[in-house]
PDB file of N, CA and C in Angstrom:
ATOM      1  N   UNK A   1       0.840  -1.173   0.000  1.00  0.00           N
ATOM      2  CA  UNK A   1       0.000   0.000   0.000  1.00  0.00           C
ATOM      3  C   UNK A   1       0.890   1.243   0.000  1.00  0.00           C
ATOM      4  N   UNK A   2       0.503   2.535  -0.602  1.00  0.00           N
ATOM      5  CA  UNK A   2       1.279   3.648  -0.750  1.00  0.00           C
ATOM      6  C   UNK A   2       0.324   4.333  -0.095  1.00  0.00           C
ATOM      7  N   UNK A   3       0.892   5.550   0.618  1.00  0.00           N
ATOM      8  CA  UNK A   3       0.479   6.863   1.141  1.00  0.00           C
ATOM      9  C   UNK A   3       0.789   8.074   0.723  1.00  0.00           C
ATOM     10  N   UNK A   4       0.049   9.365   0.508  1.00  0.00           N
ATOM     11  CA  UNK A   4       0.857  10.144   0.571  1.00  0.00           C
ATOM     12  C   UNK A   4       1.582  11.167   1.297  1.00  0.00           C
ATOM     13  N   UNK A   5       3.120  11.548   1.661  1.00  0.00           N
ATOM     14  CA  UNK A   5       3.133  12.222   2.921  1.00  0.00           C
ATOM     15  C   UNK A   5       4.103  13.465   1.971  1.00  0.00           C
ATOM     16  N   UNK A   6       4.303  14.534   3.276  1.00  0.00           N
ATOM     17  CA  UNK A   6       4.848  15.316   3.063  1.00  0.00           C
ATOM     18  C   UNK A   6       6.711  15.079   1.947  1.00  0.00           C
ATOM     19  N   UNK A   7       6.815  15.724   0.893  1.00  0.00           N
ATOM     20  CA  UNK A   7       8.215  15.975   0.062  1.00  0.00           C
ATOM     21  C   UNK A   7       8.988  16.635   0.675  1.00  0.00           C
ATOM     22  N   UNK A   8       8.459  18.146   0.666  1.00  0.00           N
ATOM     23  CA  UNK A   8       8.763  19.102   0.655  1.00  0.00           C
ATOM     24  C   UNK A   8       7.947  20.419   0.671  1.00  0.00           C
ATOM     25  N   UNK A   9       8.494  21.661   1.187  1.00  0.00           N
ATOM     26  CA  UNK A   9       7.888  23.093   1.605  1.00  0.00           C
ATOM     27  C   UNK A   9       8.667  23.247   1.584  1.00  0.00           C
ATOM     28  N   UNK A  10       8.150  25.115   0.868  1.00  0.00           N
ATOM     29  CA  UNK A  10       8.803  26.437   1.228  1.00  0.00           C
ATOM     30  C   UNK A  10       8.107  26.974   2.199  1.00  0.00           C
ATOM     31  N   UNK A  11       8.328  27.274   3.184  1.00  0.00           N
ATOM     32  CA  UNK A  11       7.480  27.748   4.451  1.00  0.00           C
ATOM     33  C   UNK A  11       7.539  29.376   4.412  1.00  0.00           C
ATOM     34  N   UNK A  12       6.560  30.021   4.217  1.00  0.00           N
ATOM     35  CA  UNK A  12       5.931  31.589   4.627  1.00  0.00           C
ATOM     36  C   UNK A  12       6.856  32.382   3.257  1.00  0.00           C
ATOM     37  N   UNK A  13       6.919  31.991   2.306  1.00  0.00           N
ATOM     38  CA  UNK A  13       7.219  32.712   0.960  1.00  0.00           C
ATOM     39  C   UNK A  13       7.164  34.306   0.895  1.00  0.00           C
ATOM     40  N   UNK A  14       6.847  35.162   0.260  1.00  0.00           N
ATOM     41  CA  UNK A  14       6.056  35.903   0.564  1.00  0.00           C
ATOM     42  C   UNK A  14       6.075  36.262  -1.328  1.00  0.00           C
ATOM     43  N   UNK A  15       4.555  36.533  -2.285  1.00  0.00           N
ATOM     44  CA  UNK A  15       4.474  36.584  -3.007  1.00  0.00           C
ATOM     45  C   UNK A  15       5.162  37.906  -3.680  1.00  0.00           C
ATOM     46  N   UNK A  16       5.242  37.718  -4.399  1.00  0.00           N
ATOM     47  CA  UNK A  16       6.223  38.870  -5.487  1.00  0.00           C
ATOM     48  C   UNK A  16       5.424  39.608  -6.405  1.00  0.00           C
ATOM     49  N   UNK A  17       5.003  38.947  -7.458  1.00  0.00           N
ATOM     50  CA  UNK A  17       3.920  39.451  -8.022  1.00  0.00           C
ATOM     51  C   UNK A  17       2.501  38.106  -8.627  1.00  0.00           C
ATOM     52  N   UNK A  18       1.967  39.024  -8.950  1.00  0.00           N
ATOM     53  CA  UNK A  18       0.422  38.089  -9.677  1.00  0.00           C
ATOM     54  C   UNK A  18      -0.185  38.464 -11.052  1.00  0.00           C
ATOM     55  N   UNK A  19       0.188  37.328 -11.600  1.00  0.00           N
ATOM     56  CA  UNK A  19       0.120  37.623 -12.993  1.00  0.00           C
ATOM     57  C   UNK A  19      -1.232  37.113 -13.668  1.00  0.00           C
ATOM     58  N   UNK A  20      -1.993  37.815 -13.736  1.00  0.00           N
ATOM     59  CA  UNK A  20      -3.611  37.055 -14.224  1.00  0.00           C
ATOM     60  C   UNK A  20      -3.984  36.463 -15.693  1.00  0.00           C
ATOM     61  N   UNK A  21      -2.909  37.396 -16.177  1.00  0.00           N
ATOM     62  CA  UNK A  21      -2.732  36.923 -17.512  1.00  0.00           C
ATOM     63  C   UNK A  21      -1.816  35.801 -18.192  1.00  0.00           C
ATOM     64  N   UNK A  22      -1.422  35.294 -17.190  1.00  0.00           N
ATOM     65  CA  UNK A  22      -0.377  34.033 -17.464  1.00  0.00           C
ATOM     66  C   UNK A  22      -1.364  33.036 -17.361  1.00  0.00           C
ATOM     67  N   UNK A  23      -1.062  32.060 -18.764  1.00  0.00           N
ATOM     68  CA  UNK A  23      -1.732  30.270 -18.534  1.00  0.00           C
ATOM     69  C   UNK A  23      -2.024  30.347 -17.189  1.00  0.00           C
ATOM     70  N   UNK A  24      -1.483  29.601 -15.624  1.00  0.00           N
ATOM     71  CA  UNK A  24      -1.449  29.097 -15.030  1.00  0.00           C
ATOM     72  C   UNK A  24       0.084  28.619 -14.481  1.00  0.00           C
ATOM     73  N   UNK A  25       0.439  28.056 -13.215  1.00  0.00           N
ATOM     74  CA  UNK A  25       1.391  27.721 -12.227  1.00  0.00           C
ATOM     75  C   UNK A  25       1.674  28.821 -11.045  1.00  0.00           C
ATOM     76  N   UNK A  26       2.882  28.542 -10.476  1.00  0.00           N
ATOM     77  CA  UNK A  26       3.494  29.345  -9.768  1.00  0.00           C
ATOM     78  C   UNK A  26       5.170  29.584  -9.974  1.00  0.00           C
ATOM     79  N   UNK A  27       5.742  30.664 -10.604  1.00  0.00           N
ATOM     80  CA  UNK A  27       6.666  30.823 -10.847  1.00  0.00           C
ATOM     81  C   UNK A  27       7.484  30.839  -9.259  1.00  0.00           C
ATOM     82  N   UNK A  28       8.432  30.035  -9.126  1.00  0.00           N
ATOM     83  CA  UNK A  28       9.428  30.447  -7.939  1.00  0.00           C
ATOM     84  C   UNK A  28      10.441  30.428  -8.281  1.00  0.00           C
ATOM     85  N   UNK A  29      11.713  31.000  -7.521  1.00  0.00           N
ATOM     86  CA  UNK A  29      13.109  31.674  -8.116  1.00  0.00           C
ATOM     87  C   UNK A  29      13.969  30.022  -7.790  1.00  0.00           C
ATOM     88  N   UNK A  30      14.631  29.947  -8.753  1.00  0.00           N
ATOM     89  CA  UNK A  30      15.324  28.125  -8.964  1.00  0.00           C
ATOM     90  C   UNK A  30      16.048  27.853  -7.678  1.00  0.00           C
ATOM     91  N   UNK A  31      16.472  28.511  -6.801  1.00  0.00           N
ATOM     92  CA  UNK A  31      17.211  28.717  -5.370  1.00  0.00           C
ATOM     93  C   UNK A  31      16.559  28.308  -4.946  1.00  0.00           C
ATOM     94  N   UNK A  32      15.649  28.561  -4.692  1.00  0.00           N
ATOM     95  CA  UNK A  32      14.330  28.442  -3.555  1.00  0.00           C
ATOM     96  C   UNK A  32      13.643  26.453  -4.128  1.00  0.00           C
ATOM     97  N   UNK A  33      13.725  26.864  -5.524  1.00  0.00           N
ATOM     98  CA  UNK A  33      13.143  25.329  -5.974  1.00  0.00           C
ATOM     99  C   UNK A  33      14.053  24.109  -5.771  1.00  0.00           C
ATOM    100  N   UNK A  34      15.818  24.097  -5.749  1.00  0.00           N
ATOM    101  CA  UNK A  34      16.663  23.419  -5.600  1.00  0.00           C
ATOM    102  C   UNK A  34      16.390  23.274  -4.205  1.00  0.00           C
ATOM    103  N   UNK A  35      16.371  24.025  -3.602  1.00  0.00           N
ATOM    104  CA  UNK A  35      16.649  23.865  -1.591  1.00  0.00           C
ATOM    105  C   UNK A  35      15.872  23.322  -1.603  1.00  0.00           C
ATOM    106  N   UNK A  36      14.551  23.027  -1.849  1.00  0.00           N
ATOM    107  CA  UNK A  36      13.224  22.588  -1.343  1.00  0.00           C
ATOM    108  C   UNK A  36      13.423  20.850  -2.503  1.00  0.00           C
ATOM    109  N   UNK A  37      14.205  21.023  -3.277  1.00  0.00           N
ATOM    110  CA  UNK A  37      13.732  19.678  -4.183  1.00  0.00           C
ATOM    111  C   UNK A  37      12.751  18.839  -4.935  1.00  0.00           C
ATOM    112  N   UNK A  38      12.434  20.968  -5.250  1.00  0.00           N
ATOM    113  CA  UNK A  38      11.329  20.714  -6.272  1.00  0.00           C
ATOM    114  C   UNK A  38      11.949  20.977  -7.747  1.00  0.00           C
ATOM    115  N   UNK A  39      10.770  19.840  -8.826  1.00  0.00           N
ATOM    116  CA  UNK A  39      11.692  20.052 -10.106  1.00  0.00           C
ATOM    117  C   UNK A  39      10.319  21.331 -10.825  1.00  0.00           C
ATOM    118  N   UNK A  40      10.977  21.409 -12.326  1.00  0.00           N
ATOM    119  CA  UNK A  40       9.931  22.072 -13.083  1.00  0.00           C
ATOM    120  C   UNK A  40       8.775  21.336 -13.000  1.00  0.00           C
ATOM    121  N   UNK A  41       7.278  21.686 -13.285  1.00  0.00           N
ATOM    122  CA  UNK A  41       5.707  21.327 -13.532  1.00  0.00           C
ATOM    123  C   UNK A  41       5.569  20.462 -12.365  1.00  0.00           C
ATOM    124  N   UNK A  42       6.097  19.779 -11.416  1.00  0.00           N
ATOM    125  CA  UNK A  42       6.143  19.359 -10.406  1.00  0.00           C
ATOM    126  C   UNK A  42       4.500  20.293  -9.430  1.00  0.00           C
ATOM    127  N   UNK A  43       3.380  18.687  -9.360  1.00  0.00           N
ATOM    128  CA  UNK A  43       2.327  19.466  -8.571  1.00  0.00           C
ATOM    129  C   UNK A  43       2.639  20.206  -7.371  1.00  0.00           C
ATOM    130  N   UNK A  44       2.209  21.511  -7.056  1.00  0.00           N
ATOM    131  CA  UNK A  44       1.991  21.592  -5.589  1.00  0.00           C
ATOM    132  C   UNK A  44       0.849  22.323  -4.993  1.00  0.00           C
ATOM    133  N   UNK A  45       0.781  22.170  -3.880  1.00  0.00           N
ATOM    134  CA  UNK A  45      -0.495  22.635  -3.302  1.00  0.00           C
ATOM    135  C   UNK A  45       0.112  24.228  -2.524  1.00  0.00           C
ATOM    136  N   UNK A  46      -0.727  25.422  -2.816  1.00  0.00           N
ATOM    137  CA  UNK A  46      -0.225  26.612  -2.417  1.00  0.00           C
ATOM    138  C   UNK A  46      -1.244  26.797  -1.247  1.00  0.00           C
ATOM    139  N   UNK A  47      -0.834  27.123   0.099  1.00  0.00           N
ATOM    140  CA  UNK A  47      -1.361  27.430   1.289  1.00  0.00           C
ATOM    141  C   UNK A  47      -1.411  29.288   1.738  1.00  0.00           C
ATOM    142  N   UNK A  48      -2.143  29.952   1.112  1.00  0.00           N
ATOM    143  CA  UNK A  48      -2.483  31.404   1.632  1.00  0.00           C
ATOM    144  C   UNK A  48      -2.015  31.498   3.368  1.00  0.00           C
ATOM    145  N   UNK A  49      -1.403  32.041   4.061  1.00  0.00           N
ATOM    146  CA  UNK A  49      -1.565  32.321   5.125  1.00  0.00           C
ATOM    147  C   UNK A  49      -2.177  33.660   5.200  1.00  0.00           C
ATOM    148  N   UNK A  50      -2.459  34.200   4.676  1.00  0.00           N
ATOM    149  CA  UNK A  50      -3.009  35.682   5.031  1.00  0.00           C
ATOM    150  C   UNK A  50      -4.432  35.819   4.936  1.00  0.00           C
ATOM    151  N   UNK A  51      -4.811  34.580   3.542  1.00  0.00           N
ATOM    152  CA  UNK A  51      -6.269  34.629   3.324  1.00  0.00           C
ATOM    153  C   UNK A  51      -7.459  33.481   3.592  1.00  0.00           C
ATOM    154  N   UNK A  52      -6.213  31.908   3.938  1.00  0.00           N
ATOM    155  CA  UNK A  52      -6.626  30.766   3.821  1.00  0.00           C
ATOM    156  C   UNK A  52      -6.663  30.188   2.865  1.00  0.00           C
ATOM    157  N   UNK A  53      -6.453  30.929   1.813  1.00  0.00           N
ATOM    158  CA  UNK A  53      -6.911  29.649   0.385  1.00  0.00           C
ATOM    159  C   UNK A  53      -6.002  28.787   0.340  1.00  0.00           C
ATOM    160  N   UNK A  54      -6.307  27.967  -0.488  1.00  0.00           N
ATOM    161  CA  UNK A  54      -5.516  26.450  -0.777  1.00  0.00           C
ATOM    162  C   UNK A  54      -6.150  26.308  -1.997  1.00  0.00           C
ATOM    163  N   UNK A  55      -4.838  26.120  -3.020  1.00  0.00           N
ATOM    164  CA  UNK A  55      -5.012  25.756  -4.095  1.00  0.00           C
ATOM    165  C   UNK A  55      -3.768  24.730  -4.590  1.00  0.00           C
ATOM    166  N   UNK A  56      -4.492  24.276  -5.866  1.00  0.00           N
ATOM    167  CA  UNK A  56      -3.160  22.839  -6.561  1.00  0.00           C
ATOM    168  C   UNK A  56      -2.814  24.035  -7.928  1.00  0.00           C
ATOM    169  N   UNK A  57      -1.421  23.805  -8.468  1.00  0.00           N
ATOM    170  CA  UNK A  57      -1.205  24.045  -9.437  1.00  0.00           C
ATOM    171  C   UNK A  57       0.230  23.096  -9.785  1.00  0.00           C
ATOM    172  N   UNK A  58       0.868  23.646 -10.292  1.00  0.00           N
ATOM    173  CA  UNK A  58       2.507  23.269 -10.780  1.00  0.00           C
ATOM    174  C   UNK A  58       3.766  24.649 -10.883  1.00  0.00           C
ATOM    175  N   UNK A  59       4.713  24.016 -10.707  1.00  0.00           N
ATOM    176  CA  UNK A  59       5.791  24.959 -10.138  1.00  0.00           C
ATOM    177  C   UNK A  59       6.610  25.336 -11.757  1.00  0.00           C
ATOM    178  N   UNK A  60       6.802  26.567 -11.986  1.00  0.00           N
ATOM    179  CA  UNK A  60       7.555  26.787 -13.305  1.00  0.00           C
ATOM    180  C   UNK A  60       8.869  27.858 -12.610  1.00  0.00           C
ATOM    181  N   UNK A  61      10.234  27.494 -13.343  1.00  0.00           N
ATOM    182  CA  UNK A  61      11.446  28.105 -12.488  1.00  0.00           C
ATOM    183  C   UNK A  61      10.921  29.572 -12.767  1.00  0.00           C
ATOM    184  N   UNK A  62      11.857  30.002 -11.948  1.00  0.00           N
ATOM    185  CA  UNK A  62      12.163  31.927 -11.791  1.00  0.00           C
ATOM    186  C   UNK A  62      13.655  31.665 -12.063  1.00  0.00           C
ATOM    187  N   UNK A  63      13.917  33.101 -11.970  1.00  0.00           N
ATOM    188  CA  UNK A  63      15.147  33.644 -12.228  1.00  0.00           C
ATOM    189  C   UNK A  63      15.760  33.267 -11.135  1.00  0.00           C
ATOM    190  N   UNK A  64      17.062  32.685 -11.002  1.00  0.00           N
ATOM    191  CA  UNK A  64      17.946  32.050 -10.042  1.00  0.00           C
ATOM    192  C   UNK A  64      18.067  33.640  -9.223  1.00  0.00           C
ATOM    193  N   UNK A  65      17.773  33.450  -8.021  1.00  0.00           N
ATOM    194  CA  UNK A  65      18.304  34.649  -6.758  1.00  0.00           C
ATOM    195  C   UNK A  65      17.697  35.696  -7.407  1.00  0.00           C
ATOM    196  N   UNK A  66      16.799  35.918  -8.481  1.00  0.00           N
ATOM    197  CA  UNK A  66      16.028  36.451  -7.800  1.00  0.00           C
ATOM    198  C   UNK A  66      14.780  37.048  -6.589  1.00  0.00           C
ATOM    199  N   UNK A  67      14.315  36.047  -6.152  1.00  0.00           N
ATOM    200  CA  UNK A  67      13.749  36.002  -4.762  1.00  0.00           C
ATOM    201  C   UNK A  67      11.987  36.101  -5.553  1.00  0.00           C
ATOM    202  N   UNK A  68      11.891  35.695  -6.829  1.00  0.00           N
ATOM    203  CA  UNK A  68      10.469  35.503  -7.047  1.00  0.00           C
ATOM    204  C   UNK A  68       9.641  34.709  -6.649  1.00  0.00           C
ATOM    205  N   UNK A  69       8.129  34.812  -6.419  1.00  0.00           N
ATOM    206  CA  UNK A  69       7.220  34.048  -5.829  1.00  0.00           C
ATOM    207  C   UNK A  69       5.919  34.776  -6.689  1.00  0.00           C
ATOM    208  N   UNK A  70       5.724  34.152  -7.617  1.00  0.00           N
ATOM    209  CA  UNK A  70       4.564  34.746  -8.303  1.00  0.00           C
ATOM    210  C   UNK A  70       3.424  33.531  -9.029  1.00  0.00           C
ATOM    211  N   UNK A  71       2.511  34.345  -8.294  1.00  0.00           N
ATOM    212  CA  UNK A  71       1.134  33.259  -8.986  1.00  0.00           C
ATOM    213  C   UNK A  71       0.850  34.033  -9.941  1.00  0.00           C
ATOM    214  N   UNK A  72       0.271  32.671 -10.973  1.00  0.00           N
ATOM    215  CA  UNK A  72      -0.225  32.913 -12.310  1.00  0.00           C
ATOM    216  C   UNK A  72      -1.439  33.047 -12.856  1.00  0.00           C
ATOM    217  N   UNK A  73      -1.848  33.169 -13.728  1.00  0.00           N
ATOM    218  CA  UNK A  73      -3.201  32.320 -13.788  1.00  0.00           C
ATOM    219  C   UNK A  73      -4.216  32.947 -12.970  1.00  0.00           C
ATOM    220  N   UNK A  74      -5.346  32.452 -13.557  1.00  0.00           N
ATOM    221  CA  UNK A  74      -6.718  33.054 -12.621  1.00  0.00           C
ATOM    222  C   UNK A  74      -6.125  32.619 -10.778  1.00  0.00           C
ATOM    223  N   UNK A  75      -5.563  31.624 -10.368  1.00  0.00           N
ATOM    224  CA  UNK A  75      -5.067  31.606  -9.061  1.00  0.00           C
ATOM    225  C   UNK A  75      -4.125  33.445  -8.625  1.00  0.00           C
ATOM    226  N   UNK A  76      -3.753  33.603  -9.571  1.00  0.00           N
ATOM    227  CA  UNK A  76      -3.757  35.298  -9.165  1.00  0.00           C
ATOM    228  C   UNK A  76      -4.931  35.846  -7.987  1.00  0.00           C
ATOM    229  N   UNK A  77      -5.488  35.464  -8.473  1.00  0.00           N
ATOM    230  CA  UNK A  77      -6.729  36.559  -7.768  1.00  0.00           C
ATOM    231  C   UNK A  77      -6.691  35.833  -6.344  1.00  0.00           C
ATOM    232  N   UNK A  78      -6.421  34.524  -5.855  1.00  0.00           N
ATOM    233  CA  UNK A  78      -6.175  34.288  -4.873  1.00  0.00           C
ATOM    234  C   UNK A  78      -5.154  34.936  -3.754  1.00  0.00           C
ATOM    235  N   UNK A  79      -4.054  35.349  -4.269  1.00  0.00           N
ATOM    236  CA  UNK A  79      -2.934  36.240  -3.511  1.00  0.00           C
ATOM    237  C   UNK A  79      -2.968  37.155  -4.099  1.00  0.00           C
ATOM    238  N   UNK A  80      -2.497  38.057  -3.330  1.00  0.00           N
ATOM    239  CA  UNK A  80      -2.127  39.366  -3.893  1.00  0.00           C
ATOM    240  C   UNK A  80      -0.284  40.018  -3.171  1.00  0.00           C
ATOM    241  N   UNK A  81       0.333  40.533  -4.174  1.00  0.00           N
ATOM    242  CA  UNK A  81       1.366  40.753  -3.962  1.00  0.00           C
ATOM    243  C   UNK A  81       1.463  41.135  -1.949  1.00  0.00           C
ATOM    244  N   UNK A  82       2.831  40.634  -1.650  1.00  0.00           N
ATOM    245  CA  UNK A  82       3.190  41.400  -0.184  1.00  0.00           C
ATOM    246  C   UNK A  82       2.437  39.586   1.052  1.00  0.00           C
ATOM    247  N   UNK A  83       1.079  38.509  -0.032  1.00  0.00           N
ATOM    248  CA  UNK A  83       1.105  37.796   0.568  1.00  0.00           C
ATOM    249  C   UNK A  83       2.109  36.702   0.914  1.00  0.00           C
ATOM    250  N   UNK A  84       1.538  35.850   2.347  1.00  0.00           N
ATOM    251  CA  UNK A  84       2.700  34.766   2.372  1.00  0.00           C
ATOM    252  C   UNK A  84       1.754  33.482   2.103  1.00  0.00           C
ATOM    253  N   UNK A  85       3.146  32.765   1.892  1.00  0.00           N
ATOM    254  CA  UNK A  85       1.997  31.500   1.125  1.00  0.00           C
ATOM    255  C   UNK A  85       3.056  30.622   1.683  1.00  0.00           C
ATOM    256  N   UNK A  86       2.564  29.356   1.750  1.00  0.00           N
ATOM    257  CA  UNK A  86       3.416  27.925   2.090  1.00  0.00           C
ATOM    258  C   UNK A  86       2.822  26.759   0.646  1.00  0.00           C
ATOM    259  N   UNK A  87       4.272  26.593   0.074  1.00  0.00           N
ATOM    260  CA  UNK A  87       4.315  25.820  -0.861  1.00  0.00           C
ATOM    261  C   UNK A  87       4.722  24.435  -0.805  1.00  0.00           C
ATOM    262  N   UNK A  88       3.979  23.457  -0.704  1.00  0.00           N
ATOM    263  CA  UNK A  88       4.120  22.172  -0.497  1.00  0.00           C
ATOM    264  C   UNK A  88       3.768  21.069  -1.792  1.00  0.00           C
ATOM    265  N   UNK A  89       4.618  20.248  -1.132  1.00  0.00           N
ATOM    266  CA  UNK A  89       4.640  18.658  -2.271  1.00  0.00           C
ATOM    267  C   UNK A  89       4.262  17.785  -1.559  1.00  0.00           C
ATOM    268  N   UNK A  90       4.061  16.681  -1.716  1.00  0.00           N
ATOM    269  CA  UNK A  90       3.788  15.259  -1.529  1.00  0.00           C
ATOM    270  C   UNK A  90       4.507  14.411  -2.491  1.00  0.00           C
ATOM    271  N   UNK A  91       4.501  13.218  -1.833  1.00  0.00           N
ATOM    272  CA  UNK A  91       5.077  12.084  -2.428  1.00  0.00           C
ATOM    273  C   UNK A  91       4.472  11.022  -1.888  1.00  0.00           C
ATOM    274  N   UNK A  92       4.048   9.911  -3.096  1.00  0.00           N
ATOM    275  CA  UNK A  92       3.746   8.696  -2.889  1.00  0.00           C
ATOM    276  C   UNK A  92       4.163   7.526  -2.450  1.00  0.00           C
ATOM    277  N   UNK A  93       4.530   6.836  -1.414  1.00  0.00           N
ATOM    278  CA  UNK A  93       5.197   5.810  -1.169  1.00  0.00           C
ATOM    279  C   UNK A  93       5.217   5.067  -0.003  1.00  0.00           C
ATOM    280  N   UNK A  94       5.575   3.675  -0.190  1.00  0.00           N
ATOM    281  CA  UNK A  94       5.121   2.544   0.298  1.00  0.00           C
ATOM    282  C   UNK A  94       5.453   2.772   2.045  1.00  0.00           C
ATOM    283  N   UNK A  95       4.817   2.500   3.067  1.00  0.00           N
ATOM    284  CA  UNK A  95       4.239   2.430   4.330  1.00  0.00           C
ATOM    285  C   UNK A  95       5.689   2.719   5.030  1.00  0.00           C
ATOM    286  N   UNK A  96       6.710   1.630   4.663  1.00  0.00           N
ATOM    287  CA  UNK A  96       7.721   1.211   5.075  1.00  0.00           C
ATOM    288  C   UNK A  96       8.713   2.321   5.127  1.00  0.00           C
ATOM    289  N   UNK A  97       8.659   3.007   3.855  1.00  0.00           N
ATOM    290  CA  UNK A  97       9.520   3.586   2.920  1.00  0.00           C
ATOM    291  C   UNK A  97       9.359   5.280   3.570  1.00  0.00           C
ATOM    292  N   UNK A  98       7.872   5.658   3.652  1.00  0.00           N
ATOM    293  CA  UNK A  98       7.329   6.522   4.969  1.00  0.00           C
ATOM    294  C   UNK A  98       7.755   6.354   6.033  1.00  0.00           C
ATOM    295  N   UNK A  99       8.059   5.441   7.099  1.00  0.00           N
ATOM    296  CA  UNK A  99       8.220   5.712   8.257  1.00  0.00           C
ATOM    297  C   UNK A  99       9.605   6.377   8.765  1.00  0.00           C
ATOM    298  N   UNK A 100      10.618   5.873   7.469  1.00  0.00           N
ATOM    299  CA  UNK A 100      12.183   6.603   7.568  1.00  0.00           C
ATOM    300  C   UNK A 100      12.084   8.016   6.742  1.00  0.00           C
ATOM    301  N   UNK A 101      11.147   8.780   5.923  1.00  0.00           N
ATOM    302  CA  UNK A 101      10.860   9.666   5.072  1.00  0.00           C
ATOM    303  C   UNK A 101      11.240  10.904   5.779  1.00  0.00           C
ATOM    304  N   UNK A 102      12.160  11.678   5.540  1.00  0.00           N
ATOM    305  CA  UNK A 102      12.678  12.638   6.263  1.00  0.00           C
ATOM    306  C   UNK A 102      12.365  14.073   5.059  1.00  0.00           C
ATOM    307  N   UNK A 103      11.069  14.745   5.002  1.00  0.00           N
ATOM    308  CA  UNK A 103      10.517  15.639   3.825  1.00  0.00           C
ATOM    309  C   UNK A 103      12.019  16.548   4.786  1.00  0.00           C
ATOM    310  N   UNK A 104      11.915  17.839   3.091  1.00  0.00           N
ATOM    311  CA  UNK A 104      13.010  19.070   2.901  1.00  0.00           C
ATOM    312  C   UNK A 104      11.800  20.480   3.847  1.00  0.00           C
ATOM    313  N   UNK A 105      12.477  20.962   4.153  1.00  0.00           N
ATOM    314  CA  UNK A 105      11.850  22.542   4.851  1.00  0.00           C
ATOM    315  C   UNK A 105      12.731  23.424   4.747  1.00  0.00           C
ATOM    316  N   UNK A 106      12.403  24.382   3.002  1.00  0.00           N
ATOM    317  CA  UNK A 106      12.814  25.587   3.230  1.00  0.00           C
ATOM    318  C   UNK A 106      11.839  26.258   4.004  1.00  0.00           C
ATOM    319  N   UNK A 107      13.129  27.997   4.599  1.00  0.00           N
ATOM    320  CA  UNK A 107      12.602  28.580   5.505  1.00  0.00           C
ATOM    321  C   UNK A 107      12.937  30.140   4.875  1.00  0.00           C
ATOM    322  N   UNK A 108      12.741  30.453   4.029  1.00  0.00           N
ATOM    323  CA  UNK A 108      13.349  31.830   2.922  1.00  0.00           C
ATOM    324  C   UNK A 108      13.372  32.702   3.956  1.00  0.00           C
ATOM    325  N   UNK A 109      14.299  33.991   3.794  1.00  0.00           N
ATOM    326  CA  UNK A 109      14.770  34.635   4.630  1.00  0.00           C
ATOM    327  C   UNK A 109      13.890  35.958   3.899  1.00  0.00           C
ATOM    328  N   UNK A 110      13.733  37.345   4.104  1.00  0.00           N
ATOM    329  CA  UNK A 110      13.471  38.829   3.542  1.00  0.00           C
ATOM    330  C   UNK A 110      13.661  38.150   2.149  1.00  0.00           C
ATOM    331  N   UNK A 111      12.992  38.949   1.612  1.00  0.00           N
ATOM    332  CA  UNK A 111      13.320  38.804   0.195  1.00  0.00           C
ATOM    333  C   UNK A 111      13.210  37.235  -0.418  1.00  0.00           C
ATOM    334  N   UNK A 112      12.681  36.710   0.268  1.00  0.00           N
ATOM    335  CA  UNK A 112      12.411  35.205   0.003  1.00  0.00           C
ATOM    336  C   UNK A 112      14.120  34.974  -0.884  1.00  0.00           C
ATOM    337  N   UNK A 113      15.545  34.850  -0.108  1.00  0.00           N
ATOM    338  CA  UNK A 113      16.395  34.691  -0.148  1.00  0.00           C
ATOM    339  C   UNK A 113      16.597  33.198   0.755  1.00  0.00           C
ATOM    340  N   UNK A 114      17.494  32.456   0.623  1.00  0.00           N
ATOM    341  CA  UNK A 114      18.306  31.487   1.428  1.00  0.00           C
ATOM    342  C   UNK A 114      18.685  31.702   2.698  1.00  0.00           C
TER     343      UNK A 114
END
């Protein structure tokens, strides 16, 4: 049997900009996506702390150090620049394989920096 548990988070982000006119995802800066051990289109679930929402999309890179965090897509209208958001993954896997599963926790600094 498989479960799914925690991958990985970026914990308290803080959004950059919101782009309404983009397809869809969440652009984050490749720093932030390496630490955390997330790849490109990779699902994740975006956690509003400011407003509550929770939404699914997929992760598309940013500019390395630049410190971007930008939703796309009609999910725009969910954040608005200056919010913080917690960006999380999951992973599927067997019971066993879970109980040693040690998920990644970035913790971005100002500027959603390292």
């Amino acid at each position: 049997m498989q479960i799914e548990v925690l991958k990985c988070k970026i914990h308290r982000a803080v959004i950059t900009e919101a782009n309404l006119q983009y397809v869809g995802s969440i652009t984050i800066d490749e720093d932030l996506m390496d630490a955390a051990g997330l790849i490109e289109y990779e699902k994740v679930q975006v956690v509003n702390v400011n407003n509550g929402e929770r939404l699914e999309t997929y992760v598309i890179k940013g500019k390395r150090a630049s410190g971007v965090v930008c939703m796309n897509g009609p999910a725009a209208r969910l954040c608005a620049v200056g919010d913080i958001v917690i960006v999380i993954s999951y992973a599927s896997m067997e019971v066993e394989a879970a109980r040693t599963h040690q998920p990644i926790a970035v913790f971005p600094k100002e500027g959603n920096k390292l």
